[in-house]
Protein backbone atom coordinates (compact mmCIF):
# COMPACT_ATOMS: atom_id res chain seq x y z
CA UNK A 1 -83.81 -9.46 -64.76
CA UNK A 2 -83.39 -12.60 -62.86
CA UNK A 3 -84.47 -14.46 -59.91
CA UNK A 4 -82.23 -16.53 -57.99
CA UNK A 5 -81.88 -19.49 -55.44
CA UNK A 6 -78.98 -20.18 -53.17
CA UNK A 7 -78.48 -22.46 -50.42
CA UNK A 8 -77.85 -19.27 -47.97
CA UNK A 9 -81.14 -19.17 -46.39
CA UNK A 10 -80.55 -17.67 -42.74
CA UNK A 11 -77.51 -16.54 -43.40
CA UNK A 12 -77.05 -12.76 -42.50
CA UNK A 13 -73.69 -11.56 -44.47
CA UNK A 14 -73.70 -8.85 -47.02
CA UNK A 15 -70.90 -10.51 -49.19
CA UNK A 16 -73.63 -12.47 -50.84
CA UNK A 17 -74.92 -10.02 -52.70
CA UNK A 18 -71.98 -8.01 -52.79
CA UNK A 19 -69.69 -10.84 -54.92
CA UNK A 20 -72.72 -11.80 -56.65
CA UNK A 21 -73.00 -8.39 -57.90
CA UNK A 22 -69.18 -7.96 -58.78
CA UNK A 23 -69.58 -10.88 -60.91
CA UNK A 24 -72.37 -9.68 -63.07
CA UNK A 25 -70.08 -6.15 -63.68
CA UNK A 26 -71.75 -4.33 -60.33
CA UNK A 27 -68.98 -2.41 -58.91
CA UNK A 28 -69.89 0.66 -57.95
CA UNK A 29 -72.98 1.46 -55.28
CA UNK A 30 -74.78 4.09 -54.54
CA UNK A 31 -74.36 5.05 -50.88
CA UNK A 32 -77.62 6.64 -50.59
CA UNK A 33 -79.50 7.91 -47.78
CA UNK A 34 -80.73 5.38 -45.41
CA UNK A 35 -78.14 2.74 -46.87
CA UNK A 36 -75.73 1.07 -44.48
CA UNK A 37 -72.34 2.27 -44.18
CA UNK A 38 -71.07 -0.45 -46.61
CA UNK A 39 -73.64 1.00 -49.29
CA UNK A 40 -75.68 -2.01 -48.68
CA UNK A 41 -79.32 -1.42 -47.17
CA UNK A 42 -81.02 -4.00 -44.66
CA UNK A 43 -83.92 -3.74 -45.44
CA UNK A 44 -85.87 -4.63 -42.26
CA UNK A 45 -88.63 -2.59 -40.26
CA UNK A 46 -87.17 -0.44 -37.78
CA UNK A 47 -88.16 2.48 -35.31
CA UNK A 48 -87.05 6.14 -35.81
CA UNK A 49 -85.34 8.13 -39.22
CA UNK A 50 -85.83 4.69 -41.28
CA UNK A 51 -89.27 3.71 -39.90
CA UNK A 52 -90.53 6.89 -41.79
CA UNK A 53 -89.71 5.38 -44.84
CA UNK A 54 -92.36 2.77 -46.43
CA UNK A 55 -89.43 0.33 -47.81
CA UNK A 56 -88.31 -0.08 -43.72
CA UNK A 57 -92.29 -0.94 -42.81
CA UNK A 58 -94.84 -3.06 -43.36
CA UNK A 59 -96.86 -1.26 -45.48
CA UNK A 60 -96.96 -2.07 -49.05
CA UNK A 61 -95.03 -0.38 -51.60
CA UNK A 62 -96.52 0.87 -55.48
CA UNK A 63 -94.32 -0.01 -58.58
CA UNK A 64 -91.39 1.98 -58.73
CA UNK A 65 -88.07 2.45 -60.32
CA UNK A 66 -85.12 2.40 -57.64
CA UNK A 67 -83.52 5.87 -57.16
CA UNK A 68 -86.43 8.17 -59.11
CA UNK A 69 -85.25 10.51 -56.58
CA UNK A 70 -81.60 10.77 -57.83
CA UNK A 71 -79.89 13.38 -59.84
CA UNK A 72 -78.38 11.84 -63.70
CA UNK A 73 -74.83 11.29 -62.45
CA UNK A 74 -76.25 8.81 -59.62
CA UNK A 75 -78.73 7.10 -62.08
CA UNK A 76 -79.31 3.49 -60.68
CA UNK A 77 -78.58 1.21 -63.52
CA UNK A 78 -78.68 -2.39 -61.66
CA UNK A 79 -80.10 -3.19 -58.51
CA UNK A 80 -80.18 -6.93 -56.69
CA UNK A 81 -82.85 -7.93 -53.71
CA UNK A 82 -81.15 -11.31 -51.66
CA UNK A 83 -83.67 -12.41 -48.99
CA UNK A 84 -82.34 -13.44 -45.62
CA UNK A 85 -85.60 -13.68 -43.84
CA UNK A 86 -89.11 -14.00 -45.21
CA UNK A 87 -92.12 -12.59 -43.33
CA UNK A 88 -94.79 -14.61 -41.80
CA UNK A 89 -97.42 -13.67 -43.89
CA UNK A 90 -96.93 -11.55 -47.51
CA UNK A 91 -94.29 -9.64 -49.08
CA UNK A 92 -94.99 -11.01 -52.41
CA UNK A 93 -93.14 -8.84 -55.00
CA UNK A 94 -94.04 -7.75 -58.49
CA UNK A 95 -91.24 -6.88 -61.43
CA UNK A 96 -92.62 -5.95 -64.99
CA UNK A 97 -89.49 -5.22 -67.40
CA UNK A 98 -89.73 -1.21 -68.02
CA UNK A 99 -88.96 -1.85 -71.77
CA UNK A 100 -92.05 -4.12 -71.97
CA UNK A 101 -93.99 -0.99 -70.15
CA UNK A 102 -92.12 1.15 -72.75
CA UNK A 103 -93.87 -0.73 -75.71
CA UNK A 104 -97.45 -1.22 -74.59
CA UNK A 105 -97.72 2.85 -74.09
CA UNK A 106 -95.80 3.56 -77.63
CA UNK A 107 -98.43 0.80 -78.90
CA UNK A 108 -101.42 2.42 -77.40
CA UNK A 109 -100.31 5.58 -78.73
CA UNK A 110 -96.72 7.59 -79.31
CA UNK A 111 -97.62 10.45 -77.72
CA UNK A 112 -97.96 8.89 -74.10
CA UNK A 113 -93.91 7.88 -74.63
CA UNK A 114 -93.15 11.28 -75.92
CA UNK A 115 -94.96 13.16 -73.12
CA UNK A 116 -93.07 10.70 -70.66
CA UNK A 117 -90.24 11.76 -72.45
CA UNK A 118 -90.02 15.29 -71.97
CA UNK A 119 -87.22 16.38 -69.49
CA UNK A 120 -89.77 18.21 -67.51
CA UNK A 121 -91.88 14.95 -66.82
CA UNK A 122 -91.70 14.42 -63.24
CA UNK A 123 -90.31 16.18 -60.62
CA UNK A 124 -89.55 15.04 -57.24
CA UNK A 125 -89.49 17.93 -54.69
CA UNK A 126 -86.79 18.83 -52.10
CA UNK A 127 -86.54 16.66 -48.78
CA UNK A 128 -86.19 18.97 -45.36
CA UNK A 129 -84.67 18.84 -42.69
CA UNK A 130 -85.98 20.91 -40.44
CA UNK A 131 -85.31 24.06 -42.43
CA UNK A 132 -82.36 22.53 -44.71
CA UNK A 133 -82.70 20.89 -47.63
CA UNK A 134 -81.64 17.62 -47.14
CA UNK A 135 -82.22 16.72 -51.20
CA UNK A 136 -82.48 19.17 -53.60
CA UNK A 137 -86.04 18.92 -56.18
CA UNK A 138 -85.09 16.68 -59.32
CA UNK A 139 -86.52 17.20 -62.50
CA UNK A 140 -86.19 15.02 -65.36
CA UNK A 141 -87.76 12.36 -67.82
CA UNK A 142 -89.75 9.17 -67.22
CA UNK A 143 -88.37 7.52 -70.01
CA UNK A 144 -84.39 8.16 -71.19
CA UNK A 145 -81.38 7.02 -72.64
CA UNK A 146 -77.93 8.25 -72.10
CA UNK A 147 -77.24 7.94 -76.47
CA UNK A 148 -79.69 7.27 -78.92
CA UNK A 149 -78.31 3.64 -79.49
CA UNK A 150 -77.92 3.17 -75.42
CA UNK A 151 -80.54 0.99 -73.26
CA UNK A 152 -83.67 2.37 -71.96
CA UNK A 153 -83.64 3.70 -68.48
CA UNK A 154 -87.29 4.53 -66.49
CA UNK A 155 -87.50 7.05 -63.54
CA UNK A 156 -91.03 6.52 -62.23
CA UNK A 157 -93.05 6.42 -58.64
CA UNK A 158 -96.68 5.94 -58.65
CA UNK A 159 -96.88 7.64 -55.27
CA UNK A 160 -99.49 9.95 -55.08
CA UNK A 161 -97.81 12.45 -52.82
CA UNK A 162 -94.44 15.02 -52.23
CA UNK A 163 -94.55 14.22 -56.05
CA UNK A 164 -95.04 16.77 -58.66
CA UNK A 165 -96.18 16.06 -62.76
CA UNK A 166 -96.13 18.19 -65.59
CA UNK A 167 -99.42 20.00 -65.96
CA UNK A 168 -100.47 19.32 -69.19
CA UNK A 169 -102.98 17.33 -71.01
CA UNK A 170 -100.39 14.93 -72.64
CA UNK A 171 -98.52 14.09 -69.52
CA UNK A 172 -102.09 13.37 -67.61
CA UNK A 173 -102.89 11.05 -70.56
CA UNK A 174 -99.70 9.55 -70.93
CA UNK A 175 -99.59 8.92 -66.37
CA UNK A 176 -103.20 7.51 -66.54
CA UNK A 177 -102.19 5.10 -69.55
CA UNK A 178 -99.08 4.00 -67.63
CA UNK A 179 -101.47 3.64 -64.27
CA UNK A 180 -103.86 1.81 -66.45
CA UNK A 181 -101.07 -0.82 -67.84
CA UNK A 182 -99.44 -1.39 -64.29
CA UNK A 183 -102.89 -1.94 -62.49
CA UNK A 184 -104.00 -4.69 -65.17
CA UNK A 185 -103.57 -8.37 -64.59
CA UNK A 186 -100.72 -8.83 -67.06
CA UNK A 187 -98.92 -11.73 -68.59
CA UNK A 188 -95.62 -9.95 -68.65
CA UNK A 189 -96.32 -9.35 -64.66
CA UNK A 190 -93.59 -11.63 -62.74
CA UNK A 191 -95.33 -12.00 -59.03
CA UNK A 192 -93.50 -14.05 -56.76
CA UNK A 193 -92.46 -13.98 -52.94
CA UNK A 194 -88.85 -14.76 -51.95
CA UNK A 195 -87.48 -17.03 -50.00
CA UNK A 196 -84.80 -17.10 -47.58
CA UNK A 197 -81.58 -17.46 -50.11
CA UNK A 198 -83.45 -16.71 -53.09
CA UNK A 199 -82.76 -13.05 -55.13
CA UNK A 200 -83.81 -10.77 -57.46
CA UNK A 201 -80.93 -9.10 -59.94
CA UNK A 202 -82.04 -6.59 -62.62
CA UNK A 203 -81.29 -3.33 -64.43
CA UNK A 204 -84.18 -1.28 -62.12
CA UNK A 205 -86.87 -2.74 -63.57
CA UNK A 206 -90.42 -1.50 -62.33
CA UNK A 207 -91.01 -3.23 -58.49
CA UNK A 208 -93.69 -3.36 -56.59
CA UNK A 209 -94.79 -4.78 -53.05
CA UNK A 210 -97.11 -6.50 -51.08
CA UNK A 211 -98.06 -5.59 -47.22
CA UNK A 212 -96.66 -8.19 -45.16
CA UNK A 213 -96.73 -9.33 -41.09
CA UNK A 214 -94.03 -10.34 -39.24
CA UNK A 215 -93.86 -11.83 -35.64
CA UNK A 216 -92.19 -11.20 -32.26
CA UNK A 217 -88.99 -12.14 -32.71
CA UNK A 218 -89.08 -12.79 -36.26
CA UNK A 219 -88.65 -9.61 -38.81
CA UNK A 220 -88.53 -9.56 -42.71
CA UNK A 221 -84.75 -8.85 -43.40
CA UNK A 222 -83.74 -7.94 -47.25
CA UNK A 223 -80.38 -6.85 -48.45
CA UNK A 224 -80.49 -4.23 -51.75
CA UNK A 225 -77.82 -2.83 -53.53
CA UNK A 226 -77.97 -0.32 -56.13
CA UNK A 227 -75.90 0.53 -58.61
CA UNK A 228 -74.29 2.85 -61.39
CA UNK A 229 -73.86 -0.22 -63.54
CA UNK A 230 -75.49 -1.66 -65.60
CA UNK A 231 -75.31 -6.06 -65.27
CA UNK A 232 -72.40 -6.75 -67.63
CA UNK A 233 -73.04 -8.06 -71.05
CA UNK A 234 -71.36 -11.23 -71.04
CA UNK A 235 -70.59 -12.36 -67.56
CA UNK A 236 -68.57 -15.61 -66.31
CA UNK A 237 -70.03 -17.13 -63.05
CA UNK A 238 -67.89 -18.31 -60.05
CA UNK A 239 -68.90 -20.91 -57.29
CA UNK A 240 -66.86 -20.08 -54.29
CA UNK A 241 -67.32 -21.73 -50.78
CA UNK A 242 -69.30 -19.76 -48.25
């Protein structure tokens, strides 16, 4: 992951993030639910479908992966944050690299990483509509690769509700552990509250969020992107005029 400045601050237009994103190898986003038609979300709080959403509030927000929700051929790889408008008061946001997570549980003790890693881990249930179902229930692993020699991907909510583990000893070990390590004043922790211009690019590391208060007049205004990508390997850097 990386955070990063810009002299943008203000400056409402999606292209930042969006060029910023094709030159790190970010090509193709996910147009999920409450995203913007472009497949870029503002994130902002707002009245009616969004405003039932904790992301589009005040409220704070518990570590997380982006996109826990999403079936394995719409696994978000890369994500990037780009702050337009700060709040008055909070919105200080938390990262912790999910390998780093990863090696204090296998540390602690291997079973926690290979209860996380069963494919029956964690299951999100459907999302209705009325009587449709809006989202089908997704079932899958915390913890997974897509090849034994690929990168480490994490699917992972600590919400405590319309969120369904595996019943079993292991798992309720391995979820307290995991609880334990992301609730602990740790080094490897990265706290910090953007900026207008400033940025957050990552492959979906575990996020978290601080309550914040805005003003009349004045509202918080993020821009995220996700994405099937992974951040390219190697990458070459352009500075174009804005």
């Amino acid at each position: 992951m990386a955070i990063y400045r810009s002299p943008t601050a203000g400056v409402e237009d999606k292209n930042i993030p969006r060029l910023l994103g094709l030159q790190l190898g970010l090509e193709r986003l996910d147009g999920n639910y409450l995203a913007d038609d472009d497949g870029i979300s503002s994130i902002t709080p707002g009245a009616g479908v969004r405003g039932e959403f904790i992301p589009y509030t005040e409220r704070p927000i518990g570590w997380h992966t982006d996109g826990y929700y999403n079936p394995g051929a719409r696994r978000i790889r890369a994500m990037t944050l780009h702050c337009v408008r700060d709040a008055i008061e909070g919105g200080e946001s938390a990262l912790l690299d999910h390998e780093i997570a990863y090696i204090l549980l296998r540390d602690e003790d291997p079973e926690h990483v290979r209860a996380l890693s069963a494919s029956d881990a964690l299951t999100i249930p459907p999302r209705l509509e009325g009587e449709t179902v809006a989202r089908p229930a997704e079932t899958g692993p915390v913890f997974s690769t897509e090849d034994p020699a690929g990168p480490l991907h994490m699917r992972y909510t600590a919400r405590g509700v319309n969120i369904e583990w595996k019943d079993d000893a292991a798992t309720r070990a391995a979820r307290a552990a995991l609880e334990r390590i992301l609730g602990e004043n740790s080094p490897h922790v990265l706290r910090l509250r953007l900026a207008p211009g400033m940025g957050i690019v990552c492959n979906n590391v575990l996020h978290a969020r601080t309550a914040f208060r805005d003003a009349p007049g004045h509202r918080r205004l993020l821009y995220r992107a996700r994405y099937y990508d992974r951040v390219a390997a190697r990458v070459t850097l352009k500075t174009a005029a804005h």
